[in-house]
PDB file of N, CA and C in Angstrom:
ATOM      1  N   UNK A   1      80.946 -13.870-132.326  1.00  0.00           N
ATOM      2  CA  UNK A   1      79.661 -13.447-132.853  1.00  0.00           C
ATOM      3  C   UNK A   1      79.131 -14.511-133.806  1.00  0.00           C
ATOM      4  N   UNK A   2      78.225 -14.696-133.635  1.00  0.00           N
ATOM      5  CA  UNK A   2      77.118 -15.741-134.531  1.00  0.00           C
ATOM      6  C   UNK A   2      76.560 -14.978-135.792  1.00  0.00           C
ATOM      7  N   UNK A   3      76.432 -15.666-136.523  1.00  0.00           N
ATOM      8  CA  UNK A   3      75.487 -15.069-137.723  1.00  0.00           C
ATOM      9  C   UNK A   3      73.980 -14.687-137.775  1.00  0.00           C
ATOM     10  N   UNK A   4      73.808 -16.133-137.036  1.00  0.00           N
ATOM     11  CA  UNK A   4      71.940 -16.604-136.482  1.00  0.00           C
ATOM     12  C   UNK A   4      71.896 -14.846-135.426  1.00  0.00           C
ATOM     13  N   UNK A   5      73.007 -13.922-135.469  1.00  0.00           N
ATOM     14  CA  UNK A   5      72.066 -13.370-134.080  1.00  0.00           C
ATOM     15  C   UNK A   5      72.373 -12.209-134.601  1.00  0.00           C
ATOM     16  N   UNK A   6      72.440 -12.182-136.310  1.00  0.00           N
ATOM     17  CA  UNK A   6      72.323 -10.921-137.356  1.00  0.00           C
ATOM     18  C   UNK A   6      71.933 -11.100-137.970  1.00  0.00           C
ATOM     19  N   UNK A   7      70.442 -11.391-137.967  1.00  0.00           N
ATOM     20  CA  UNK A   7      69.754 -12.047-139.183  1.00  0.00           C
ATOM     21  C   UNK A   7      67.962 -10.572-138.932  1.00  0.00           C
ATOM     22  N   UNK A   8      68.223 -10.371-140.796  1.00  0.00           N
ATOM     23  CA  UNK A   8      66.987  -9.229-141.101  1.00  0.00           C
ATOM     24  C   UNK A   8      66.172 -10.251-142.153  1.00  0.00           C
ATOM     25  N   UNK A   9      64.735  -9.439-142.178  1.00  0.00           N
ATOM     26  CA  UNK A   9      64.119 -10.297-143.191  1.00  0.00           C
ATOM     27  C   UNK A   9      64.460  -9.372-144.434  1.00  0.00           C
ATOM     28  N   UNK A  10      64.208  -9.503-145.690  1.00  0.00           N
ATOM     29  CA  UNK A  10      64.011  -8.784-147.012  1.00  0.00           C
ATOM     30  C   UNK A  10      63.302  -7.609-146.689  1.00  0.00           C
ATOM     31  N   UNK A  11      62.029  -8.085-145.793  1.00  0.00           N
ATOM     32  CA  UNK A  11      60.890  -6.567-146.348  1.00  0.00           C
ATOM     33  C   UNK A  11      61.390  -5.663-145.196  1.00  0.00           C
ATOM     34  N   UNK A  12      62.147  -6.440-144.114  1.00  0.00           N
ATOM     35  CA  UNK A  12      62.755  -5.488-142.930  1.00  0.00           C
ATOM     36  C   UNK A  12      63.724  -4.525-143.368  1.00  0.00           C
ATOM     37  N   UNK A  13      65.176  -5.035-144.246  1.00  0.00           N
ATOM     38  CA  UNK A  13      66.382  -4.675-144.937  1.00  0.00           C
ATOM     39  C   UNK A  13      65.918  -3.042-145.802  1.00  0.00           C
ATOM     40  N   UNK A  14      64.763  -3.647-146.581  1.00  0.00           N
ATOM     41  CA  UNK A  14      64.177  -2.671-147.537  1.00  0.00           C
ATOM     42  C   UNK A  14      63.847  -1.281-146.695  1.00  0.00           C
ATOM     43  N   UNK A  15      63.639  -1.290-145.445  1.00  0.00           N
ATOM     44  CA  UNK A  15      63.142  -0.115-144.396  1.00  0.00           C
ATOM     45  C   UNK A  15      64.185   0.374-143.744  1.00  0.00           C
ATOM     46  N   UNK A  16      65.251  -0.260-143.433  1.00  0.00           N
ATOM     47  CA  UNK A  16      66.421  -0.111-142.562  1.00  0.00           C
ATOM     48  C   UNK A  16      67.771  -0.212-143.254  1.00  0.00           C
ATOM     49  N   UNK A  17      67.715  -0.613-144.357  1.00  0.00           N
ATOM     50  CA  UNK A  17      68.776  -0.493-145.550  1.00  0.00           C
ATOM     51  C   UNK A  17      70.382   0.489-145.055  1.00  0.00           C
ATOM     52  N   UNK A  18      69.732   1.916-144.744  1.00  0.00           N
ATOM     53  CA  UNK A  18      70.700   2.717-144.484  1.00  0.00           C
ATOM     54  C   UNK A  18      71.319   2.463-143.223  1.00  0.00           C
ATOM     55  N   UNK A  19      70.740   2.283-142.053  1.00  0.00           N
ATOM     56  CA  UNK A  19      70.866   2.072-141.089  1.00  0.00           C
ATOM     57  C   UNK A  19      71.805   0.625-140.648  1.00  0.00           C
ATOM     58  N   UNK A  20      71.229  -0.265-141.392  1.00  0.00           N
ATOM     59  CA  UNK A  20      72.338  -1.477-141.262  1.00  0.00           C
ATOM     60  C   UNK A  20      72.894  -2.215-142.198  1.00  0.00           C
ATOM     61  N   UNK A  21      73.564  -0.742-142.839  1.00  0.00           N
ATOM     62  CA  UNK A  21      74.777  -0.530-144.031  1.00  0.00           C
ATOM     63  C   UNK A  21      75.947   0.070-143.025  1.00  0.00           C
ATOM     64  N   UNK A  22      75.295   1.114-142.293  1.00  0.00           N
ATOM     65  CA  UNK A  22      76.176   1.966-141.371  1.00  0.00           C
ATOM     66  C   UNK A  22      76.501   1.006-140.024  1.00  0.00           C
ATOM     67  N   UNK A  23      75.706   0.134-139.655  1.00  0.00           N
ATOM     68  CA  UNK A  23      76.117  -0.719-138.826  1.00  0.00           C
ATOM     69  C   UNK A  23      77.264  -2.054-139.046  1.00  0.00           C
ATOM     70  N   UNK A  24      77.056  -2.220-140.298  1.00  0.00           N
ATOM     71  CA  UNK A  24      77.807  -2.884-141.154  1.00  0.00           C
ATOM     72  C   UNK A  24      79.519  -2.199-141.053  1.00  0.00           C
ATOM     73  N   UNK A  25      79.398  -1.557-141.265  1.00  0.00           N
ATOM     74  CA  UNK A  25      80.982  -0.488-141.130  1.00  0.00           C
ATOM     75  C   UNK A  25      81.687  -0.394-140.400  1.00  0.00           C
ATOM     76  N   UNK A  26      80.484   0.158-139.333  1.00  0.00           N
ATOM     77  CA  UNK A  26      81.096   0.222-137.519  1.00  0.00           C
ATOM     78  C   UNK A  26      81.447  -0.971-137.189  1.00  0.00           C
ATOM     79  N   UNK A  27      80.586  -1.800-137.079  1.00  0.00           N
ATOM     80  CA  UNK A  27      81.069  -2.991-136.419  1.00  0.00           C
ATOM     81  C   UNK A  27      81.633  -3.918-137.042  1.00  0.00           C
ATOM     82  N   UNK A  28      81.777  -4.038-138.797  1.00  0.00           N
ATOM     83  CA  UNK A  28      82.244  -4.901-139.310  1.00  0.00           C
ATOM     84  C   UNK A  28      81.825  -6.549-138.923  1.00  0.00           C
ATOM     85  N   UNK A  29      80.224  -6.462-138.498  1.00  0.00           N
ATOM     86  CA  UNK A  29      79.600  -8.243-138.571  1.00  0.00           C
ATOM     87  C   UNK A  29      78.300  -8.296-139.346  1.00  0.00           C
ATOM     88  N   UNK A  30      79.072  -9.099-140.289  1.00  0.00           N
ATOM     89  CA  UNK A  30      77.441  -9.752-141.236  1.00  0.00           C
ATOM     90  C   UNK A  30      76.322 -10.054-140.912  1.00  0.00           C
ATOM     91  N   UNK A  31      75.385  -9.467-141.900  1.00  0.00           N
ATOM     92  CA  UNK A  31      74.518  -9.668-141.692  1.00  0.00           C
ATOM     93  C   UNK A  31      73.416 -10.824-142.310  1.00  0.00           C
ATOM     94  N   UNK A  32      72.875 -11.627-142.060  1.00  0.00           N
ATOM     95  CA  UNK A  32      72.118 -12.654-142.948  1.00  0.00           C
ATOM     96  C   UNK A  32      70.558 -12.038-143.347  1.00  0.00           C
ATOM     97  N   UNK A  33      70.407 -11.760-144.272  1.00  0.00           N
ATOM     98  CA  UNK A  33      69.001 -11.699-145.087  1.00  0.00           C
ATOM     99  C   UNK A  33      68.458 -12.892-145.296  1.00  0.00           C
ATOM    100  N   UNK A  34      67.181 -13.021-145.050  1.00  0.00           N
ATOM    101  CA  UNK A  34      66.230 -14.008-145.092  1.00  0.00           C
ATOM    102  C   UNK A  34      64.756 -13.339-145.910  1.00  0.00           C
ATOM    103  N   UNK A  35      64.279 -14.467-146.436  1.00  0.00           N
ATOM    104  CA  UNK A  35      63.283 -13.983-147.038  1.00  0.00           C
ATOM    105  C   UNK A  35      62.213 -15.380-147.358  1.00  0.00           C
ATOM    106  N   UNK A  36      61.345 -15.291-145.906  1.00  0.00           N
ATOM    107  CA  UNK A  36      59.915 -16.615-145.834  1.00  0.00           C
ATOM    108  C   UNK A  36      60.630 -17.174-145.057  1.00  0.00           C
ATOM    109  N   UNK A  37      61.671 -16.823-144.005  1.00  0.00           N
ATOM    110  CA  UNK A  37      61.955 -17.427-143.085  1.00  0.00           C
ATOM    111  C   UNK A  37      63.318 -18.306-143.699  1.00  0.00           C
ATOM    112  N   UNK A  38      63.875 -18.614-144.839  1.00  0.00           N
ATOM    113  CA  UNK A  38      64.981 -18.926-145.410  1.00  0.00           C
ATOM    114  C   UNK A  38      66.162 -17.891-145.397  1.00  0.00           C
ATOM    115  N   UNK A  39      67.091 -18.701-145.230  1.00  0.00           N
ATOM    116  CA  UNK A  39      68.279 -17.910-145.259  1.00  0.00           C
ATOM    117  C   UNK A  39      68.593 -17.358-146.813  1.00  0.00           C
ATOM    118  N   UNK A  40      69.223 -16.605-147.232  1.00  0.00           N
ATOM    119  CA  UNK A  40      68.973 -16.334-148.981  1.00  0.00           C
ATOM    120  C   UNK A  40      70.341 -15.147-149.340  1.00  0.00           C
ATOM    121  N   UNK A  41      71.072 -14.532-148.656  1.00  0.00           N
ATOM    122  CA  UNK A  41      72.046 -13.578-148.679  1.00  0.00           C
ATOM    123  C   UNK A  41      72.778 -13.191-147.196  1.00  0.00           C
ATOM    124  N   UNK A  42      74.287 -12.955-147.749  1.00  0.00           N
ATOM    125  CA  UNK A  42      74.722 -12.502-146.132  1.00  0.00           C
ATOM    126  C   UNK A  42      75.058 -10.741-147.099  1.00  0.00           C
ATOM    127  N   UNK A  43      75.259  -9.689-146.302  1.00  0.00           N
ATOM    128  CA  UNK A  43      75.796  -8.921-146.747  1.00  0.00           C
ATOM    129  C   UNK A  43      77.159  -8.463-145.408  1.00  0.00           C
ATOM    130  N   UNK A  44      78.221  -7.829-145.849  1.00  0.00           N
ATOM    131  CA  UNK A  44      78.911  -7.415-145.011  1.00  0.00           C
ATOM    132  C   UNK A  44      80.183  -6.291-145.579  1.00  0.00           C
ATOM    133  N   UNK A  45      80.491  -5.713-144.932  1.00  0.00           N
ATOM    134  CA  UNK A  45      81.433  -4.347-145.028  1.00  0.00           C
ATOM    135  C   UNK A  45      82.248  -4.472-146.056  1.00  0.00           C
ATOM    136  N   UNK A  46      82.852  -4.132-146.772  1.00  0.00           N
ATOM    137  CA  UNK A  46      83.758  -3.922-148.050  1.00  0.00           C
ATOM    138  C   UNK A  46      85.301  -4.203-147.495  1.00  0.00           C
ATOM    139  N   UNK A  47      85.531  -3.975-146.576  1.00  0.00           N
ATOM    140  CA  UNK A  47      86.580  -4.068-145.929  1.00  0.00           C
ATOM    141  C   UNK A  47      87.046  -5.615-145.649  1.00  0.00           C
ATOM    142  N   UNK A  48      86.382  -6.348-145.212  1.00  0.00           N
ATOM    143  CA  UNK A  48      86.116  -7.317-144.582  1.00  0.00           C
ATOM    144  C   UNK A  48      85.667  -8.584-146.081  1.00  0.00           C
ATOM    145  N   UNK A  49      85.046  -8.087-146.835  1.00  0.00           N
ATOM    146  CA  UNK A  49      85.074  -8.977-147.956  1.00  0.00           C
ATOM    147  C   UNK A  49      86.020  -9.116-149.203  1.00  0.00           C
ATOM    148  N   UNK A  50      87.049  -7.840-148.761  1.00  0.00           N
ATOM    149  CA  UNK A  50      88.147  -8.139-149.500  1.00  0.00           C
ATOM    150  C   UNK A  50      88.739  -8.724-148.731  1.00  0.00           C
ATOM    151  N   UNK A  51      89.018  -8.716-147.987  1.00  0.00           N
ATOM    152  CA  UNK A  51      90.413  -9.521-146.261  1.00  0.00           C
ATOM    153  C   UNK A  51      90.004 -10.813-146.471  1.00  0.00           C
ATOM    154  N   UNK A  52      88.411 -11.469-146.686  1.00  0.00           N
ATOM    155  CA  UNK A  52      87.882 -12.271-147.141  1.00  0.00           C
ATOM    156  C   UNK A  52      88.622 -12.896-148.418  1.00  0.00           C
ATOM    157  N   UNK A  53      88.322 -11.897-149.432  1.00  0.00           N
ATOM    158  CA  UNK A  53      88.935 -12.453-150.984  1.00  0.00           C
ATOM    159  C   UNK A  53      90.090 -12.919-150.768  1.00  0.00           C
ATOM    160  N   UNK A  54      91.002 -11.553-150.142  1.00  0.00           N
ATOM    161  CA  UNK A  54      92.723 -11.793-150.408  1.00  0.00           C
ATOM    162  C   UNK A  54      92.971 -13.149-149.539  1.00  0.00           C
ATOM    163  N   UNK A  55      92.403 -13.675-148.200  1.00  0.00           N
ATOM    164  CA  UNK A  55      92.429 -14.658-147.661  1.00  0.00           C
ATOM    165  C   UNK A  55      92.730 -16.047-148.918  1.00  0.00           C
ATOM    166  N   UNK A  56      91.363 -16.011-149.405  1.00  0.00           N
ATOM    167  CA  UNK A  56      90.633 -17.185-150.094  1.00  0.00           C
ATOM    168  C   UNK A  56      91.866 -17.630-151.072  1.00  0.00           C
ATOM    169  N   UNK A  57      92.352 -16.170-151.713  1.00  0.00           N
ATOM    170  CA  UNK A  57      93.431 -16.061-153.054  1.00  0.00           C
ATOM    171  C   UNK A  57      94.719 -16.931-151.802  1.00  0.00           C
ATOM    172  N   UNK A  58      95.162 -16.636-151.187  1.00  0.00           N
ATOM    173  CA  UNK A  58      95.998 -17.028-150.317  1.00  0.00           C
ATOM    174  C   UNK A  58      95.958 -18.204-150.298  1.00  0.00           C
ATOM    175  N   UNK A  59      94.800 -18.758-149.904  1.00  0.00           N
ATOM    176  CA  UNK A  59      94.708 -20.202-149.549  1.00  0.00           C
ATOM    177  C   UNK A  59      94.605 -21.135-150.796  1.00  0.00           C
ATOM    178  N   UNK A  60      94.328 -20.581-151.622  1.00  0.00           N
ATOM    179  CA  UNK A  60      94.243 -21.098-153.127  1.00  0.00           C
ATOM    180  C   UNK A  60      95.812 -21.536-153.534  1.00  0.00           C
ATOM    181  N   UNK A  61      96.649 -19.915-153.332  1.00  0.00           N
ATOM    182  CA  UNK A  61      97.849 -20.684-154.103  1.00  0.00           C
ATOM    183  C   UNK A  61      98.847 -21.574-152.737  1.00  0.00           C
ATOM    184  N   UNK A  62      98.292 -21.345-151.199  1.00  0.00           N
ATOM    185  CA  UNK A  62      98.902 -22.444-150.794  1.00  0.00           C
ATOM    186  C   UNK A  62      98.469 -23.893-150.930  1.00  0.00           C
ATOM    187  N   UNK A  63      97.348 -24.009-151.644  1.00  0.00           N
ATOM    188  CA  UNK A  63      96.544 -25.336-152.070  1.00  0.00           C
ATOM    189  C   UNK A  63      97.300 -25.880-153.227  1.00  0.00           C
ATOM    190  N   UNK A  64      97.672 -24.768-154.254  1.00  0.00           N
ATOM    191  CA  UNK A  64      98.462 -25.227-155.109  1.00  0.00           C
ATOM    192  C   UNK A  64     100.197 -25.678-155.077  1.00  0.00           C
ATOM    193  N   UNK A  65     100.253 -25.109-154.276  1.00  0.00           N
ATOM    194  CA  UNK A  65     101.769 -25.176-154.087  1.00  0.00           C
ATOM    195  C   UNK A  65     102.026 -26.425-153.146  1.00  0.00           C
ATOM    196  N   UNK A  66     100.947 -26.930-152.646  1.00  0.00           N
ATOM    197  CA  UNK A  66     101.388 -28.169-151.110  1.00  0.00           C
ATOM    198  C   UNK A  66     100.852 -29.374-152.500  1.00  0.00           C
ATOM    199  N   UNK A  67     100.022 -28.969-153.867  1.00  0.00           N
ATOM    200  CA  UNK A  67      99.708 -30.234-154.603  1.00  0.00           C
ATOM    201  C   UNK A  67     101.153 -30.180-155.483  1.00  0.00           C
ATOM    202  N   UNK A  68     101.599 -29.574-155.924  1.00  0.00           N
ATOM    203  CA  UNK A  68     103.217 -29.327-156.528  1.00  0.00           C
ATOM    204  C   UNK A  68     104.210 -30.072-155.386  1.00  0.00           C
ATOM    205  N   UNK A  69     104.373 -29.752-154.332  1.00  0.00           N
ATOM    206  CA  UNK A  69     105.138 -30.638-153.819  1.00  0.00           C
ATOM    207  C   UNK A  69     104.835 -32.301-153.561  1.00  0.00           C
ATOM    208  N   UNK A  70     103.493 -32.338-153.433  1.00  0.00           N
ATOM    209  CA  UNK A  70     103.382 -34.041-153.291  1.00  0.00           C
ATOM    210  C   UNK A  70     103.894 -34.572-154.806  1.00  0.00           C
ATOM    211  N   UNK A  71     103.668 -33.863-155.515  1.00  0.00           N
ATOM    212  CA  UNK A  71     103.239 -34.468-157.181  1.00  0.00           C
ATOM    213  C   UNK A  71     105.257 -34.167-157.468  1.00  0.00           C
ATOM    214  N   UNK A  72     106.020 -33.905-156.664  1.00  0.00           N
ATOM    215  CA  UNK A  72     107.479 -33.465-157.324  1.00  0.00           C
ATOM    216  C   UNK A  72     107.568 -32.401-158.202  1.00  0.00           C
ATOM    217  N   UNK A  73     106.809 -31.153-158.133  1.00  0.00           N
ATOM    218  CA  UNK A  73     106.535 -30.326-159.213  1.00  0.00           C
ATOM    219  C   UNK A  73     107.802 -29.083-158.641  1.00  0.00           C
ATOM    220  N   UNK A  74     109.093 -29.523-157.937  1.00  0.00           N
ATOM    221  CA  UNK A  74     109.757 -28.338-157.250  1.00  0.00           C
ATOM    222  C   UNK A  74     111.368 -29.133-158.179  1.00  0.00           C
ATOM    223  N   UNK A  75     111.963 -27.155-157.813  1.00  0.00           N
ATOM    224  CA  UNK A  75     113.125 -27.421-158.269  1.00  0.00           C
ATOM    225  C   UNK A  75     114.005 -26.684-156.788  1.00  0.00           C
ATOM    226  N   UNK A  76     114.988 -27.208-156.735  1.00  0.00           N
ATOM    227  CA  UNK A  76     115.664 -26.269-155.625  1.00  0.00           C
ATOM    228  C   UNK A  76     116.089 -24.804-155.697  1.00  0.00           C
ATOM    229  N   UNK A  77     115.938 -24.413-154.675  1.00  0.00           N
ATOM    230  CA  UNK A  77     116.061 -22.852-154.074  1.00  0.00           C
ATOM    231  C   UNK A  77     117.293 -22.347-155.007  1.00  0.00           C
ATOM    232  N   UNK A  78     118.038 -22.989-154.938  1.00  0.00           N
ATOM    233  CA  UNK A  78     119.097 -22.102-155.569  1.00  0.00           C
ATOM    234  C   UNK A  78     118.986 -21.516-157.602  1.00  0.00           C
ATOM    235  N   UNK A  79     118.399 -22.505-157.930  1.00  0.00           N
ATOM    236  CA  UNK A  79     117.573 -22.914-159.218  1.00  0.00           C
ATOM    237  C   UNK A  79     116.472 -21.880-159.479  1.00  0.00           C
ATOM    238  N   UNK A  80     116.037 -21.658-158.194  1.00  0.00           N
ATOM    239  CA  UNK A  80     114.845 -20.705-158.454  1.00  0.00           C
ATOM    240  C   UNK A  80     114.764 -19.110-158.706  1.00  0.00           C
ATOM    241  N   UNK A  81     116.069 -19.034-157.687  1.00  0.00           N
ATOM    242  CA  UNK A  81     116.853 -17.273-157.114  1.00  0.00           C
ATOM    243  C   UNK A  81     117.577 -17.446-158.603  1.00  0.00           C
ATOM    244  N   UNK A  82     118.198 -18.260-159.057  1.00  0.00           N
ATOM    245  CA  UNK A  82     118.713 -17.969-160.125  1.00  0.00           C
ATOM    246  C   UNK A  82     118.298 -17.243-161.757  1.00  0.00           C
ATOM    247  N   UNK A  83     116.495 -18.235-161.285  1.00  0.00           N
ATOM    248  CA  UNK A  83     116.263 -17.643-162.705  1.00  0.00           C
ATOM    249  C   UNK A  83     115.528 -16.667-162.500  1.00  0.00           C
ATOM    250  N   UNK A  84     115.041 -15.862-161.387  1.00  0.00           N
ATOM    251  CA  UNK A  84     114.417 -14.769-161.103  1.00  0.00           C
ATOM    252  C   UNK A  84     115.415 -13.677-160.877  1.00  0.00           C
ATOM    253  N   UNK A  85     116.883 -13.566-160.916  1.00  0.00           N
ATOM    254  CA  UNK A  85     117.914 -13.247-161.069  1.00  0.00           C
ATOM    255  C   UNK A  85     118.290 -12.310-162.722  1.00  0.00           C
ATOM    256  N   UNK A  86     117.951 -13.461-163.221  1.00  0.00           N
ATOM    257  CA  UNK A  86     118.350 -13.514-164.684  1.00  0.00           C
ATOM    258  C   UNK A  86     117.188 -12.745-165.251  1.00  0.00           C
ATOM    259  N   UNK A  87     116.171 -13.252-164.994  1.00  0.00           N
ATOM    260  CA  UNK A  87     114.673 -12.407-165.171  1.00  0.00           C
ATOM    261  C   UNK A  87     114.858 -10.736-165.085  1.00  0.00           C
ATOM    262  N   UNK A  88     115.291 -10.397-163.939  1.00  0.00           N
ATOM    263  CA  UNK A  88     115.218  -9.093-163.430  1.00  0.00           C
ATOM    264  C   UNK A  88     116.790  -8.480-163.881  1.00  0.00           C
ATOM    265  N   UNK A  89     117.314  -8.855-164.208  1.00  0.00           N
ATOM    266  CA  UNK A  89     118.618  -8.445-165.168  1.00  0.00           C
ATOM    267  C   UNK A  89     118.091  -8.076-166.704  1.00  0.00           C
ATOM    268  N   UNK A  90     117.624  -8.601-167.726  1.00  0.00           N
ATOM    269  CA  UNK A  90     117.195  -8.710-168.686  1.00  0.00           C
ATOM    270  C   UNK A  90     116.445  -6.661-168.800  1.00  0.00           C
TER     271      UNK A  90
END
C-alpha cells in the first residue's frame, strides 16, 4: 500500500473525521492530510504507532550498542552475567 493512494484534504478530514478514524482501525493504513495541495500530516491507528515507537526504541538501542562495539565499549559475557548476578542477589 502507498501513502499517495490515502491521501484527504483538511476541509475533506473535517467532514469525514469519524469515518476515516474507523477506517483507520480496520485496516490499519495511514492516512496523509494535505492542506492547498501540500502534504502537512499523516494520521494512523494507535496500534500501529506504538509498533512504530517500540520499533524506533529498538533500533535506537541497536544503534547504540553496534557504536559500543566499534568504539571497544564491551566487556565479556561472563563479566556481564556476573554482575547482573550480584545485582539481583543484593
Amino acid at each position: 500500500m502507498k501513502l499517495s493512494d490515502r491521501v484527504t484534504s483538511v476541509s475533506e478530514f473535517k467532514t469525514t473525521a469519524p469515518r476515516v478514524i474507523r477506517e483507520l482501525a480496520e485496516h490499519r493504513e495511514p492516512v496523509l492530510i494535505t492542506s492547498h495541495g501540500k502534504a502537512k500530516a499523516v494520521i494512523q491507528d494507535i496500534d500501529s504507532y506504538e509498533r512504530t515507537q517500540e520499533t524506533l526504541a529498538l533500533l535506537s538501542m541497536l544503534t547504540r550498542t553496534d557504536k559500543d562495539v566499534r568504539e571497544g565499549e564491551t566487556r565479556p559475557l561472563k563479566d556481564a552475567f556476573s554482575s547482573v548476578r550480584d545485582r539481583v542477589k543484593k
